[in-house]
C-alpha atoms as a PDB file:
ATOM      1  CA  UNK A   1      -8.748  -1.074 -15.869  1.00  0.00           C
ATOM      2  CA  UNK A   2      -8.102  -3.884 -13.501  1.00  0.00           C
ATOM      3  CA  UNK A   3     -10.152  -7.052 -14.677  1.00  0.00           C
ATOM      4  CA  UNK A   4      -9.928 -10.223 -12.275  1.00  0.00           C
ATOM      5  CA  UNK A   5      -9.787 -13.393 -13.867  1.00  0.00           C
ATOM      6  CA  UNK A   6     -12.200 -14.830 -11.428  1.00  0.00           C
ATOM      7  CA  UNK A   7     -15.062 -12.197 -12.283  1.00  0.00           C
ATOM      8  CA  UNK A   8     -14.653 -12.313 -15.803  1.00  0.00           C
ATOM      9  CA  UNK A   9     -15.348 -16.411 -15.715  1.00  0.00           C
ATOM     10  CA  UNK A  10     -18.730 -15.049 -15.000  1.00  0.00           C
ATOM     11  CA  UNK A  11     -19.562 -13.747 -18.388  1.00  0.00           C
ATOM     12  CA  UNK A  12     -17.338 -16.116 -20.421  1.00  0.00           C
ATOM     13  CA  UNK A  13     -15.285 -18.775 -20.530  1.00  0.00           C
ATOM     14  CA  UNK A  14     -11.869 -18.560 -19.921  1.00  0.00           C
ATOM     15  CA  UNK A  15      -9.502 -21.873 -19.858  1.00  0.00           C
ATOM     16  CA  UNK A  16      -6.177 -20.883 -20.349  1.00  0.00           C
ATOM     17  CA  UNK A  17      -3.421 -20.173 -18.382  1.00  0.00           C
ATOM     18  CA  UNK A  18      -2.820 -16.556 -17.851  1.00  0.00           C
ATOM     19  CA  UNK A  19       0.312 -15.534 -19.861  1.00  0.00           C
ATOM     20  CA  UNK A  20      -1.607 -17.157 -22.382  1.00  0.00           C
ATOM     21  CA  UNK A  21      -4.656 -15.004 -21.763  1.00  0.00           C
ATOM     22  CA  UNK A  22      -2.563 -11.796 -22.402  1.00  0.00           C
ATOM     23  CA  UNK A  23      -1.061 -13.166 -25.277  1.00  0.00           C
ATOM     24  CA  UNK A  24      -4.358 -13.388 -27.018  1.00  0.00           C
ATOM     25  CA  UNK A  25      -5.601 -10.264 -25.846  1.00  0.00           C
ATOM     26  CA  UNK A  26      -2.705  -8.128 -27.150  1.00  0.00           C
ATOM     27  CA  UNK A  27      -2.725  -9.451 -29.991  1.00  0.00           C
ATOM     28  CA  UNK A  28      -6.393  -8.870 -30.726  1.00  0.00           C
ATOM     29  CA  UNK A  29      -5.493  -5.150 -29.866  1.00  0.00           C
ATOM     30  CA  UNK A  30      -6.120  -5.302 -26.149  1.00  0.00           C
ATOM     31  CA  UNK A  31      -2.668  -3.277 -24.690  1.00  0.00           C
ATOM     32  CA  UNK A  32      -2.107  -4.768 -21.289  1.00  0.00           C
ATOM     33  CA  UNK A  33       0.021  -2.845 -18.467  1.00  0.00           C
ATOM     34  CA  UNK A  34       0.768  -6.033 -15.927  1.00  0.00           C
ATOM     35  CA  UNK A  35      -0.893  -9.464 -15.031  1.00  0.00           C
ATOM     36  CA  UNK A  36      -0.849  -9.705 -11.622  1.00  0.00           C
ATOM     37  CA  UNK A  37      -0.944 -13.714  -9.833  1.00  0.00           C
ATOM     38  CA  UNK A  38      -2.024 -12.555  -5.905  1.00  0.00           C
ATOM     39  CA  UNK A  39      -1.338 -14.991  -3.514  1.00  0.00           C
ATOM     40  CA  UNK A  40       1.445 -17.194  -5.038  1.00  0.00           C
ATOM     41  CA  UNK A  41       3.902 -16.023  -2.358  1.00  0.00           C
ATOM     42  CA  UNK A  42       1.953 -16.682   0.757  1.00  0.00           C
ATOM     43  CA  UNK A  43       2.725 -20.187   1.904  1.00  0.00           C
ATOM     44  CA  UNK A  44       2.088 -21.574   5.856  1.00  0.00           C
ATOM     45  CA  UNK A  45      -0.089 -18.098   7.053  1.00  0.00           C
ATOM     46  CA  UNK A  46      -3.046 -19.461   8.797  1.00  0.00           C
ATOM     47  CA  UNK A  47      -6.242 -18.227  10.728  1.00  0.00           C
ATOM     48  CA  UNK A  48      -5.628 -17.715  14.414  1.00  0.00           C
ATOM     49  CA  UNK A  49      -7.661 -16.461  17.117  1.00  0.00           C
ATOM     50  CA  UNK A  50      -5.678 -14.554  20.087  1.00  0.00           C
ATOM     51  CA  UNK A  51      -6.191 -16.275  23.540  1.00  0.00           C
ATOM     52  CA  UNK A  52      -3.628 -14.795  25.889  1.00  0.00           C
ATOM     53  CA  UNK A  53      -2.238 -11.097  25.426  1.00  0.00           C
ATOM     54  CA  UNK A  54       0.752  -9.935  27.774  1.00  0.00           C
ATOM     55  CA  UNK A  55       3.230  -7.534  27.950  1.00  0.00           C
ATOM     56  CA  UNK A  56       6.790  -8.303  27.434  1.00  0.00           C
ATOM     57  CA  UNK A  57       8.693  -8.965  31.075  1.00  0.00           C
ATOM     58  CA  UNK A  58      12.166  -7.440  29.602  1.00  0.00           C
ATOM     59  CA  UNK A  59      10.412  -5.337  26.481  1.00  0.00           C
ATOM     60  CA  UNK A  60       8.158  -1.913  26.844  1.00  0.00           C
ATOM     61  CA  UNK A  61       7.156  -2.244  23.674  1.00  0.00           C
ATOM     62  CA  UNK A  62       6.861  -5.786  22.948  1.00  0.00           C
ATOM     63  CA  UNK A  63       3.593  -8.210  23.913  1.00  0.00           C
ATOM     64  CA  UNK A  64       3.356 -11.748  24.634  1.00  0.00           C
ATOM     65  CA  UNK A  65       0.808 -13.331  22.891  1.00  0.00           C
ATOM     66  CA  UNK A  66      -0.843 -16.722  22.478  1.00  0.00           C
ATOM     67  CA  UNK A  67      -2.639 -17.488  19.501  1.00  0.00           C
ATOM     68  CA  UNK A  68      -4.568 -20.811  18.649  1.00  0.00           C
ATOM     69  CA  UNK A  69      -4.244 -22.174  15.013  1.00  0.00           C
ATOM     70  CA  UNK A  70      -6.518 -24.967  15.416  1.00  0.00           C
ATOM     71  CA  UNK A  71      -3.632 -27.720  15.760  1.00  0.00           C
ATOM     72  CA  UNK A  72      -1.819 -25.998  18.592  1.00  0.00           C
ATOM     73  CA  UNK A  73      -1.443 -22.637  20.686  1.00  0.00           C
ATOM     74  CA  UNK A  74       1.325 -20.972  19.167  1.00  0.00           C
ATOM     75  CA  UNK A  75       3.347 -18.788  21.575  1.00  0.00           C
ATOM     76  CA  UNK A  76       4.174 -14.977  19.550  1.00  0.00           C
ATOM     77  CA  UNK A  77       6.191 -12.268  20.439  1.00  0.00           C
ATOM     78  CA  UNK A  78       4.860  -8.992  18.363  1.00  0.00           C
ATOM     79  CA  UNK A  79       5.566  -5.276  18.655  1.00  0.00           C
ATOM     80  CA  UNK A  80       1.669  -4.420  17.632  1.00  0.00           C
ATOM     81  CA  UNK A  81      -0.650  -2.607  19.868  1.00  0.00           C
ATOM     82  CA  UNK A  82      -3.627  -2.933  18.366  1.00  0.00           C
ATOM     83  CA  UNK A  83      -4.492  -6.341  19.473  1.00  0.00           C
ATOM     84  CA  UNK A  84      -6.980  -8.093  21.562  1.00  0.00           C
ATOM     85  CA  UNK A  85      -8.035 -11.069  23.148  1.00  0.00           C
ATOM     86  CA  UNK A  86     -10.292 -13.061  21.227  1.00  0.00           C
ATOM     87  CA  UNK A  87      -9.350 -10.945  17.214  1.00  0.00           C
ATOM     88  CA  UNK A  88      -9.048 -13.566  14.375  1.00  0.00           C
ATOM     89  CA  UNK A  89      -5.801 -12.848  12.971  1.00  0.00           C
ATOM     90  CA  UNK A  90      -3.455 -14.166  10.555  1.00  0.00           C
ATOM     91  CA  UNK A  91      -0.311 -16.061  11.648  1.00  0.00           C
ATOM     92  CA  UNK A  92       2.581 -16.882   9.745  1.00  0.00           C
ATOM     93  CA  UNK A  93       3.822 -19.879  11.021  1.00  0.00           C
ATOM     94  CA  UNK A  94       7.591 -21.184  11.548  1.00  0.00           C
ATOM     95  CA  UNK A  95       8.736 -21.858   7.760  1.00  0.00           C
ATOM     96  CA  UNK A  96       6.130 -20.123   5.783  1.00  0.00           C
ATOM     97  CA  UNK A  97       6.921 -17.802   3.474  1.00  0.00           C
ATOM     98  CA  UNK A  98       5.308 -13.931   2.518  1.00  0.00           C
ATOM     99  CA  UNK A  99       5.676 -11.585  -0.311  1.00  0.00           C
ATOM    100  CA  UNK A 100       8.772 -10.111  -1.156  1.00  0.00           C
ATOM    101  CA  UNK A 101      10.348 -13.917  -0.702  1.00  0.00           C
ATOM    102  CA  UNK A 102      10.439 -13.506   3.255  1.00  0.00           C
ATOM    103  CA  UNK A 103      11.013 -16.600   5.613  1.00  0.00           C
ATOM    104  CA  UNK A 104       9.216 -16.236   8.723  1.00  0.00           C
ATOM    105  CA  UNK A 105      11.309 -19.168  11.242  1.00  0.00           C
ATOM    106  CA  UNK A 106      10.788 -19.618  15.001  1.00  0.00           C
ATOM    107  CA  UNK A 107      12.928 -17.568  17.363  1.00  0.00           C
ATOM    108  CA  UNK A 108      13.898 -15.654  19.941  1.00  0.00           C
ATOM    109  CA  UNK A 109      13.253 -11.914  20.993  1.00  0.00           C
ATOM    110  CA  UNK A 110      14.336 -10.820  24.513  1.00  0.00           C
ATOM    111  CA  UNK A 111      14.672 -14.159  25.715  1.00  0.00           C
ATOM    112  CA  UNK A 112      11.064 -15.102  24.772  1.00  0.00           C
ATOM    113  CA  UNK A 113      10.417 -18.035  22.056  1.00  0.00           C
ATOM    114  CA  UNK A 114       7.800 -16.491  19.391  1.00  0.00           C
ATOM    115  CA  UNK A 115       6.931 -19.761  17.259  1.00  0.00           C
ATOM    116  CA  UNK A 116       5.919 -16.936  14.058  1.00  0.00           C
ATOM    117  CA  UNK A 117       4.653 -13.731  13.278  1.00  0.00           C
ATOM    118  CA  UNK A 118       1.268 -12.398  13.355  1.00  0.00           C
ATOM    119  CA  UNK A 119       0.694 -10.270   9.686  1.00  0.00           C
ATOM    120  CA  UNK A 120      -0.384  -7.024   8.764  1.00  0.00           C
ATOM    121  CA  UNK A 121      -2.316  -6.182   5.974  1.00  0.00           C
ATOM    122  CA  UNK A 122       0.806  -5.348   3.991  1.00  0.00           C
ATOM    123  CA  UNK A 123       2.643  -8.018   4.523  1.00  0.00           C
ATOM    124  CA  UNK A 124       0.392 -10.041   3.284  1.00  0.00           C
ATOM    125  CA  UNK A 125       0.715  -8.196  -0.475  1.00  0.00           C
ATOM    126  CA  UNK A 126      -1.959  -5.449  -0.597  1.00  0.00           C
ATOM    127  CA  UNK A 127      -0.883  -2.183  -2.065  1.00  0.00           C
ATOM    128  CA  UNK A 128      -0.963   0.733   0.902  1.00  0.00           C
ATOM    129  CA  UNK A 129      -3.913   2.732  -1.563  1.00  0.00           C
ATOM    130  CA  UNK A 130      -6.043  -0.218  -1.179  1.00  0.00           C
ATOM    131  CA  UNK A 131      -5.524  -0.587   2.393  1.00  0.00           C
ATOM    132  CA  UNK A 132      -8.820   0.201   4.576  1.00  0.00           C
ATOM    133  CA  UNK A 133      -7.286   3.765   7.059  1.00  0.00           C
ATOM    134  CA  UNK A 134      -7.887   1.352   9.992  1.00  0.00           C
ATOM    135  CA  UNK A 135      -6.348  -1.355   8.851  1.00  0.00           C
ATOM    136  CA  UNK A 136      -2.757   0.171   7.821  1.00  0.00           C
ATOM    137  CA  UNK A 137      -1.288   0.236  11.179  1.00  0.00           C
ATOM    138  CA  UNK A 138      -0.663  -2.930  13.283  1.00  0.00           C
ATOM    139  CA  UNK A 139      -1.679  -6.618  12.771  1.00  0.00           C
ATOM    140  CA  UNK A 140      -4.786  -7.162   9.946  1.00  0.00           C
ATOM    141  CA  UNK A 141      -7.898  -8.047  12.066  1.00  0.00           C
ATOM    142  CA  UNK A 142      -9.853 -10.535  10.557  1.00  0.00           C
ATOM    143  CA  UNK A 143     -13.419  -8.792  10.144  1.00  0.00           C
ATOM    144  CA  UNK A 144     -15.145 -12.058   9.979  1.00  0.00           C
ATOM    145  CA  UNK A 145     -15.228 -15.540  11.141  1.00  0.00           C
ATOM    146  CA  UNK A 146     -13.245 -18.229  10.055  1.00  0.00           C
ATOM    147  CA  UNK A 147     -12.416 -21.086  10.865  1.00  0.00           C
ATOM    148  CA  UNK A 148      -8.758 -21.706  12.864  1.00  0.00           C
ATOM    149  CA  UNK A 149      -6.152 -22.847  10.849  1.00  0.00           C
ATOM    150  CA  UNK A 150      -7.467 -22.305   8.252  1.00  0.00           C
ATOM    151  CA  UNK A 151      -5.295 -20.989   5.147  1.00  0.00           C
ATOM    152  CA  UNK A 152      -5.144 -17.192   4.742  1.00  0.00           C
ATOM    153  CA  UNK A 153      -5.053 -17.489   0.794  1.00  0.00           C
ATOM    154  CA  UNK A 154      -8.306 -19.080   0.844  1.00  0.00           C
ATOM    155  CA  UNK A 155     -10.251 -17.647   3.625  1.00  0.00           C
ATOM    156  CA  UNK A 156      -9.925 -14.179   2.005  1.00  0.00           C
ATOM    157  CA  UNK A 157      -9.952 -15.239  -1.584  1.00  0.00           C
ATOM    158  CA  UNK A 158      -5.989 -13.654  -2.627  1.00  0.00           C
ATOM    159  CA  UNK A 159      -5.481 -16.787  -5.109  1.00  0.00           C
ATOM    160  CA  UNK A 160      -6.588 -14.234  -8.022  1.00  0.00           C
ATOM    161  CA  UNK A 161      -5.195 -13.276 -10.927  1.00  0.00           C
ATOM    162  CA  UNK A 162      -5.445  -9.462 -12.422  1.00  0.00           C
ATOM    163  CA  UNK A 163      -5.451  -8.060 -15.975  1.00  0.00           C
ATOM    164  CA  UNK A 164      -4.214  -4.204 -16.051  1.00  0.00           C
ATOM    165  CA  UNK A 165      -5.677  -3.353 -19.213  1.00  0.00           C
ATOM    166  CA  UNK A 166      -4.762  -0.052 -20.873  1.00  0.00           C
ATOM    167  CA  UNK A 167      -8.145   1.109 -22.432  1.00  0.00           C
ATOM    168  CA  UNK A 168      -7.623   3.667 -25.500  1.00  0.00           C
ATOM    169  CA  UNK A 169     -10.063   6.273 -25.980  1.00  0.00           C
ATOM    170  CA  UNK A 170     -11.382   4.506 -29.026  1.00  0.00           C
ATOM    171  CA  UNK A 171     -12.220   1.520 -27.119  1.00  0.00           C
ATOM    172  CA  UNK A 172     -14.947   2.873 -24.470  1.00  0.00           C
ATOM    173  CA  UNK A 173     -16.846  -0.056 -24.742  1.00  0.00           C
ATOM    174  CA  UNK A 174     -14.028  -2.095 -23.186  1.00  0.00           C
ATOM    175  CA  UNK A 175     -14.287  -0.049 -20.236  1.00  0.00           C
ATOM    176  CA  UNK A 176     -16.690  -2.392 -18.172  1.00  0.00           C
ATOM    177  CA  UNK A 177     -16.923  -5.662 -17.131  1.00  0.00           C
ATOM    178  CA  UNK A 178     -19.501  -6.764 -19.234  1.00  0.00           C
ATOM    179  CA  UNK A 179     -17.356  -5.043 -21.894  1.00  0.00           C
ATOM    180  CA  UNK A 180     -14.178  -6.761 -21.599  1.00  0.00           C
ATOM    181  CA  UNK A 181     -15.983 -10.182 -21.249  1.00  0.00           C
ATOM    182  CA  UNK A 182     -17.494  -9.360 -24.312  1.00  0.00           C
ATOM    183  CA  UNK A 183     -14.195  -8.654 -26.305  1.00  0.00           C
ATOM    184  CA  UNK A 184     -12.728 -11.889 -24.108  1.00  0.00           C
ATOM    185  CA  UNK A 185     -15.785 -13.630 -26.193  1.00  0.00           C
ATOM    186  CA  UNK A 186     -14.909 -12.754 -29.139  1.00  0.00           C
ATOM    187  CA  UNK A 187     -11.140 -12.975 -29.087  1.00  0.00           C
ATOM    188  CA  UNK A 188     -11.504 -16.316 -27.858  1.00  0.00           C
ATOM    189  CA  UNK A 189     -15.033 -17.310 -29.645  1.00  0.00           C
ATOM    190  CA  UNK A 190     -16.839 -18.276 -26.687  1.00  0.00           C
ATOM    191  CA  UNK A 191     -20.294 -17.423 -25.717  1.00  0.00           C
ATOM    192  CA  UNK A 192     -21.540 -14.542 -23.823  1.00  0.00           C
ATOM    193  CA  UNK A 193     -23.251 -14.898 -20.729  1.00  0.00           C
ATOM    194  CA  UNK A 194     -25.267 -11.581 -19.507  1.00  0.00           C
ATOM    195  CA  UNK A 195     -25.760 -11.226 -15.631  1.00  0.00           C
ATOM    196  CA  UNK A 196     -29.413 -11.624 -14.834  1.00  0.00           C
ATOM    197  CA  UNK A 197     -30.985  -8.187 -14.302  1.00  0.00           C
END
């Protein structure tokens, strides 16, 4: 059962780190599969809004685009097709980094400065089963507003932190929420709060 961090605060009061956190919990009898930090690896990706979309003069397949960050208009050569003028989108600027340790730096493709790269949904971390069917080809459009420049990690909330817990079949009440708040309670001898019904 995945159990963010973030929601569990709700219920009960969590202040330690998380490798602490699992510490505690396994040995209380909790069996954890992973602890998952989202977010850590995106540094530099930013909200942009697409102003200018053109194809490639020396590419079939390649588009022009120009993308304003809030600070500047950043000029972006991508290989998507799924874009627009005027989609919110995130933008990896030159020296930010993604998941999987990759360095996104300003270049050149077909004799055509691209100043970044504009992100899909998977480069950005997610998991391809969690991945809306629209979403998993092309760049992510942003299905709300935000503000430009703005960073990616905190306009869609990825600075989380997720508990796998393995639940045993002698441990169904552990197999909500409210459940495993109430065994964080207890392991930790906080109070319970219970969500106004």
């Amino acid at each position: 059962m995945l159990v963010p961090i973030s929601w569990l605060k709700e219920y009960t009061k969590v202040d330690v780190d998380i490798d602490t956190f699992c510490e505690q919990m396994i040995m209380s009898g909790s069996n954890i599969e992973t602890a998952e930090r989202f977010g850590e690896d995106i540094k530099g990706v930013v909200t942009g809004r697409v102003l200018q979309l053109e194809k490639h003069p020396d590419a079939d397949k390649l588009f022009v685009v120009k993308v304003d960050i809030g600070s500047e208009v950043l000029n972006i050569v991508t290989g998507a097709d799924n874009l627009f003028v005027g989609a919110l989108v995130p933008v990896a600027t030159h020296g930010s980094t993604l998941p999987g340790e990759k360095k996104i730096l300003r270049g050149k493709l077909r004799g055509i400065e691209s100043n970044g790269m504009l992100c899909s949904v998977k480069e950005l971390g997610f998991e391809d089963k969690v991945i809306p069917v629209d979403q998993k080809d092309g760049i992510f459009i942003l299905g709300e507003d935000y503000p430009l420049g703005q960073d990616i990690v905190e306009a869609l909330g990825l600075s989380e932190q997720v508990v796998d817990f393995e639940i045993t079949p002698n441990r169904p009440d552990c197999l909500s929420m409210l459940g495993m708040a109430r065994e964080t309670a207890a392991v930790f001898q906080q109070e319970l709060a219970y969500p106004q019904t």
